[in-house]
C-alpha atoms as a PDB file:
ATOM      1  CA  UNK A   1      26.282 -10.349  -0.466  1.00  0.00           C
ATOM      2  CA  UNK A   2      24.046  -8.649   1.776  1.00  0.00           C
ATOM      3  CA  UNK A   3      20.884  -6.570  -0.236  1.00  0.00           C
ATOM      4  CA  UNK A   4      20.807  -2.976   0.486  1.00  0.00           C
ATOM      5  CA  UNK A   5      17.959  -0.574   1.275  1.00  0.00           C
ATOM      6  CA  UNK A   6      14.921  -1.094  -0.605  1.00  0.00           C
ATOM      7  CA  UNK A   7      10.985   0.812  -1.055  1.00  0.00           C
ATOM      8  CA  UNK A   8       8.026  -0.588  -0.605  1.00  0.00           C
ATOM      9  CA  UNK A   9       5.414   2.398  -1.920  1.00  0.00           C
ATOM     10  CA  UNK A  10       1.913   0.739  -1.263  1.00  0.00           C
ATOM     11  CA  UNK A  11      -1.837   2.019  -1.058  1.00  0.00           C
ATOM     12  CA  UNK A  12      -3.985   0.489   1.090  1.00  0.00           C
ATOM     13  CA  UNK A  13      -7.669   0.798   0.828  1.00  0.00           C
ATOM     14  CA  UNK A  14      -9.052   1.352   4.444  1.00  0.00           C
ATOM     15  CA  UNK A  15     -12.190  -0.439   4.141  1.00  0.00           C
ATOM     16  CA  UNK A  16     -10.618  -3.434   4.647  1.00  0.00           C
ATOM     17  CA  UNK A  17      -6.478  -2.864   4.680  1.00  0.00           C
ATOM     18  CA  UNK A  18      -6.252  -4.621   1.086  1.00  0.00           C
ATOM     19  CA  UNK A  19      -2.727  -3.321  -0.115  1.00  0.00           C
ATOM     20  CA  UNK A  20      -4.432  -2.388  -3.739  1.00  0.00           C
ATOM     21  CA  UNK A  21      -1.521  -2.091  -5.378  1.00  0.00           C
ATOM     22  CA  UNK A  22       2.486  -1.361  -4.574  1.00  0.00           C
ATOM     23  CA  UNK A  23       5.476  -1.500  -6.022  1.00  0.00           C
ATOM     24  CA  UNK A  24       9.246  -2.104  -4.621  1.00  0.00           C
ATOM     25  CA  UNK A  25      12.501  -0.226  -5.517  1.00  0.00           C
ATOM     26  CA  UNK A  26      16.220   0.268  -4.748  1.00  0.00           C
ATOM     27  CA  UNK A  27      15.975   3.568  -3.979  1.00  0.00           C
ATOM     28  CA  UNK A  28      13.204   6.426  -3.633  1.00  0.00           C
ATOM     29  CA  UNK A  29      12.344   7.669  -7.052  1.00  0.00           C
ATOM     30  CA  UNK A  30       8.996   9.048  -8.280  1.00  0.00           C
ATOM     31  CA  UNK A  31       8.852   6.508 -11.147  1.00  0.00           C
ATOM     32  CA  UNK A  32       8.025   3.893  -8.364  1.00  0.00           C
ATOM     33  CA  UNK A  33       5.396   6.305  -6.373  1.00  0.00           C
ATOM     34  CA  UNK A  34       3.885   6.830  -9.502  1.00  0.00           C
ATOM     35  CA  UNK A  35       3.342   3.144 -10.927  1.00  0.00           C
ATOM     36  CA  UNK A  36       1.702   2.396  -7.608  1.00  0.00           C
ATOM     37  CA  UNK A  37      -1.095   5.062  -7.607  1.00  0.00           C
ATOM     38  CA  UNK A  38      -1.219   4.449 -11.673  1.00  0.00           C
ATOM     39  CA  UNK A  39      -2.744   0.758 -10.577  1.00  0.00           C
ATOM     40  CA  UNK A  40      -4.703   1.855  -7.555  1.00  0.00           C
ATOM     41  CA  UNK A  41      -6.549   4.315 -10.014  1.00  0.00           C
ATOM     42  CA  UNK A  42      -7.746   1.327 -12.454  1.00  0.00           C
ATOM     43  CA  UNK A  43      -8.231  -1.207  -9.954  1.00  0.00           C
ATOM     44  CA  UNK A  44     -10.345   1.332  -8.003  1.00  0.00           C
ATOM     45  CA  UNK A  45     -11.918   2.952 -10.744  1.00  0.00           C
ATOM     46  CA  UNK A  46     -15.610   1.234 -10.374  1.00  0.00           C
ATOM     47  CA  UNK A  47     -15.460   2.527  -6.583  1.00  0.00           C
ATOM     48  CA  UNK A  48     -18.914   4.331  -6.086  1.00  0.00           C
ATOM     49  CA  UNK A  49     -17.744   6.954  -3.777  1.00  0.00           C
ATOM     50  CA  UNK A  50     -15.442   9.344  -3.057  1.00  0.00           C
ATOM     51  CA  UNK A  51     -12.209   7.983  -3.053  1.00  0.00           C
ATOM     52  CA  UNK A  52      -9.395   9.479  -0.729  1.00  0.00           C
ATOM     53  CA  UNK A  53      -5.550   9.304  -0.829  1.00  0.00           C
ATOM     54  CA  UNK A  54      -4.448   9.958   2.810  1.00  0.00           C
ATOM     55  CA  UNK A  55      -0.596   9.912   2.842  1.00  0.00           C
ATOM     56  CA  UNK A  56       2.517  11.547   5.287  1.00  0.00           C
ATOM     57  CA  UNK A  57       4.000  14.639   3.672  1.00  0.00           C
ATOM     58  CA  UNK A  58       6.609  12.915   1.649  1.00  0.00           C
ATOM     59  CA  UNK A  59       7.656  14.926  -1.537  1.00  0.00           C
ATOM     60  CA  UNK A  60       6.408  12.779  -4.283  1.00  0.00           C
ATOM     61  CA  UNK A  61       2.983  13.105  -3.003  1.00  0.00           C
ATOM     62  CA  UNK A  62       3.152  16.798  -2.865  1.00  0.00           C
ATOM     63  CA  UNK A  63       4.700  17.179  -6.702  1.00  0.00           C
ATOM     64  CA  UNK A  64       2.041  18.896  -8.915  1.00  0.00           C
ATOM     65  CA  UNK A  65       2.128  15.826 -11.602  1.00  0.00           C
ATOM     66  CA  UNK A  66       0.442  13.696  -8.663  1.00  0.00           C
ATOM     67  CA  UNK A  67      -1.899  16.167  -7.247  1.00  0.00           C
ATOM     68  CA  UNK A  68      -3.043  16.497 -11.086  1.00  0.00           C
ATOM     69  CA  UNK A  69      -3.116  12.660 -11.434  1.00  0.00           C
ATOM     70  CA  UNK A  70      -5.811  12.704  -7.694  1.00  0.00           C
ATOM     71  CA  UNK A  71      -7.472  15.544  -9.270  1.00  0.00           C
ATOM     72  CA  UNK A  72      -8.314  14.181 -12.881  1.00  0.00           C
ATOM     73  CA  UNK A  73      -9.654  10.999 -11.555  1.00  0.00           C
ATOM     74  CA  UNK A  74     -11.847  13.160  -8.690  1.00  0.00           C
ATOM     75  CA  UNK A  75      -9.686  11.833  -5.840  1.00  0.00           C
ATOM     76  CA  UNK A  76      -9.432  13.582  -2.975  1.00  0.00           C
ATOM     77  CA  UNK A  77      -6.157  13.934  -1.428  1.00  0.00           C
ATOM     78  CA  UNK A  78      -5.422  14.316   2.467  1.00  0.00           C
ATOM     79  CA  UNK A  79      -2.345  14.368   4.215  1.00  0.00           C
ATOM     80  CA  UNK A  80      -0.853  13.290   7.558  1.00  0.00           C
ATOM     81  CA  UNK A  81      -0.059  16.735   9.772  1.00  0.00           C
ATOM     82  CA  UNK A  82       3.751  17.233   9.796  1.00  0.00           C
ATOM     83  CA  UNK A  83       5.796  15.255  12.313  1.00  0.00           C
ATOM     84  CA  UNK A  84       2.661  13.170  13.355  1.00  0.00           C
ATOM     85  CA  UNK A  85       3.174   9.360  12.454  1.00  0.00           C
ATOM     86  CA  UNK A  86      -0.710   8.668  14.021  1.00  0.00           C
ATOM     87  CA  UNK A  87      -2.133   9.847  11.012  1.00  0.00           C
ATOM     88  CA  UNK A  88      -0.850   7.591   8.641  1.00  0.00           C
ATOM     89  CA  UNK A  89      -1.155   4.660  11.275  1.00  0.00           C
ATOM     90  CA  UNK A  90      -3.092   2.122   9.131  1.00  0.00           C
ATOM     91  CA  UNK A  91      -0.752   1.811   6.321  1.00  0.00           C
ATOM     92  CA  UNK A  92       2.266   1.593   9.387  1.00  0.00           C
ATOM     93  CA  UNK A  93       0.824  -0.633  11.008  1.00  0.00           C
ATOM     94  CA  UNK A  94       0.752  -3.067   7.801  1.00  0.00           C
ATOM     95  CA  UNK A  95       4.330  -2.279   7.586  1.00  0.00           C
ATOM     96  CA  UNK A  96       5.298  -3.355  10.745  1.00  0.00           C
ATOM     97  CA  UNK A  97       3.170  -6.587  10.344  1.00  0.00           C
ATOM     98  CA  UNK A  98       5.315  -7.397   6.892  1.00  0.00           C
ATOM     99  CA  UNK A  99       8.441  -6.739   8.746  1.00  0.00           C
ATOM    100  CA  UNK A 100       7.580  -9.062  11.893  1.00  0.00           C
ATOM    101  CA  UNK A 101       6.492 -12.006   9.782  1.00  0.00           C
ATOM    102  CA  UNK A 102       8.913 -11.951   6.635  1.00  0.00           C
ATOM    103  CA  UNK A 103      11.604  -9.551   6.993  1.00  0.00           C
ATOM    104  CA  UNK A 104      13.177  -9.547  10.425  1.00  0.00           C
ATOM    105  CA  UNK A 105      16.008 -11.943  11.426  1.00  0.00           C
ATOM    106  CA  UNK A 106      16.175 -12.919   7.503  1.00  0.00           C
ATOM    107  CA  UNK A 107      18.861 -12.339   4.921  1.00  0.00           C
ATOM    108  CA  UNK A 108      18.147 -11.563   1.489  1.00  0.00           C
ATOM    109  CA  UNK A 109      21.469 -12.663  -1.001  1.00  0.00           C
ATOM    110  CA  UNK A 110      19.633 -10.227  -3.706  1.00  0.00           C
ATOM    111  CA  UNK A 111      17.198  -7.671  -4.581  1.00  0.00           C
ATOM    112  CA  UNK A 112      15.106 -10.162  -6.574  1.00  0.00           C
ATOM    113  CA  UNK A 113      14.820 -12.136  -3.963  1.00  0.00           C
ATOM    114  CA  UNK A 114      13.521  -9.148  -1.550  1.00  0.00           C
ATOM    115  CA  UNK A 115      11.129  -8.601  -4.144  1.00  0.00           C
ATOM    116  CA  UNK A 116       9.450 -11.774  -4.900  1.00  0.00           C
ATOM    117  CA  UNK A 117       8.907 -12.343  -1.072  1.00  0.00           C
ATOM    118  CA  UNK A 118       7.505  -9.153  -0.371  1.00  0.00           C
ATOM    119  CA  UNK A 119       5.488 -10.022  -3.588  1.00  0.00           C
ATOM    120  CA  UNK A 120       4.024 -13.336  -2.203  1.00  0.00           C
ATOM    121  CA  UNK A 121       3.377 -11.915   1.436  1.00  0.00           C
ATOM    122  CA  UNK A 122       1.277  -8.832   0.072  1.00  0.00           C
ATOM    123  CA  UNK A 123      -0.708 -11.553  -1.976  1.00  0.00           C
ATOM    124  CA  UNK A 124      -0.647 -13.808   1.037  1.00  0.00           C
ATOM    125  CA  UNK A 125      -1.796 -11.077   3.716  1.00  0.00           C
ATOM    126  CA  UNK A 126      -4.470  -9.932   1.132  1.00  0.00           C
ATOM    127  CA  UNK A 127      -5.966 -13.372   0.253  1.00  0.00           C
ATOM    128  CA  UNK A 128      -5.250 -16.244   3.310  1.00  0.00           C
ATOM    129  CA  UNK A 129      -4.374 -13.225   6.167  1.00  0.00           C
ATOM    130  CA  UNK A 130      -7.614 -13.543   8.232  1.00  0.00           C
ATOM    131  CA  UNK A 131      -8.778 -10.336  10.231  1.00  0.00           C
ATOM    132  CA  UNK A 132     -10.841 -10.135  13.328  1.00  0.00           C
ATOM    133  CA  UNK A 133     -11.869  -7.044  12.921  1.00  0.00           C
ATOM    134  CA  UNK A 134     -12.566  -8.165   9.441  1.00  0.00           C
ATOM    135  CA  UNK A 135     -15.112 -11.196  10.595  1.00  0.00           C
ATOM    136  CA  UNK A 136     -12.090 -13.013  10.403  1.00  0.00           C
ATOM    137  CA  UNK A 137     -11.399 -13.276   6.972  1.00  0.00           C
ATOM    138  CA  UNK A 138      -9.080 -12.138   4.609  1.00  0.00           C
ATOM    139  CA  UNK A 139      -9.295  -8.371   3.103  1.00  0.00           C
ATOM    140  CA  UNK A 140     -10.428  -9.929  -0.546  1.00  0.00           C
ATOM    141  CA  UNK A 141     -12.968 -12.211   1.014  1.00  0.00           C
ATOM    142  CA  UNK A 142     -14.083  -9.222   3.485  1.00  0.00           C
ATOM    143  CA  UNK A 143     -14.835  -7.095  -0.025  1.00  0.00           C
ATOM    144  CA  UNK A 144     -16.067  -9.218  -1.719  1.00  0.00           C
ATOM    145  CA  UNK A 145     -18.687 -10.460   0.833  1.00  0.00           C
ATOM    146  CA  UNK A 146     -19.989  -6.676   0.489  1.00  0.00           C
ATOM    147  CA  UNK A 147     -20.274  -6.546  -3.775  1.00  0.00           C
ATOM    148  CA  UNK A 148     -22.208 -10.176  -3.515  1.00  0.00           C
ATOM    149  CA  UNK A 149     -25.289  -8.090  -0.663  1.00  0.00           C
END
């Protein structure tokens, strides 16, 4: 048995590419979309600025239940310019990373299985991933060498 198509929806947080939450489905559905921004909200929610969700045009992020859900907790919301990949290259550029180091050239005999290694690389490439541009450590040691200043 050979698994399907599956979606990753993630949010990154710039600062320092942490994937702050995400979650993984079958098939595109706004359930999924919204589950992942419902955890980026809370686990952001001490942020002392501005926060910004920058995404691609896609039409979850353009339904009015998630421009209400950016507006009542004062996010701002910017969008990529139609047709332009560059402007959502940060959050690409993670996904071709996950897809070099755990997805191509692999089988996956089930969905489960998808999930719980896409599960373990997010944690890995947020915790043990070091960054050069990032003083070469990880995004979660990179943040929280700026709350302990």
């Amino acid at each position: 048995m050979q698994v399907g198509t599956s979606f990753l929806n993630s949010i990154l947080f710039l600062f320092n590419r942490e994937i702050v939450s995400f979650e993984i489905s079958k098939q595109p559905n706004f359930i999924a979309i919204s589950n992942a921004l419902s955890k980026a909200i809370e686990i952001t929610s001490d942020c002392p600025y501005r926060r910004t969700f920058h995404s691609d045009q896609g039409w979850a992020y353009q339904t009015p239940y998630y421009r209400q859900k950016l507006q009542e907790h004062n996010i701002y919301q910017s969008m990529s310019r139609k047709g332009n990949c560059h402007d959502n290259s940060v959050v690409e550029n993670f996904f071709g990373i996950l897809k070099q180091e755990v997805y191509y050239g692999k089988r996956f005999d089930s969905f489960d299985s998808l999930e719980i290694t896409i599960s373990n690389y997010i944690h890995y490439y947020n915790n043990l991933r070091i960054k050069k541009n990032l003083s070469w450590l990880s995004p979660i040691e990179y943040r929280k060498s700026f709350k302990n200043k």
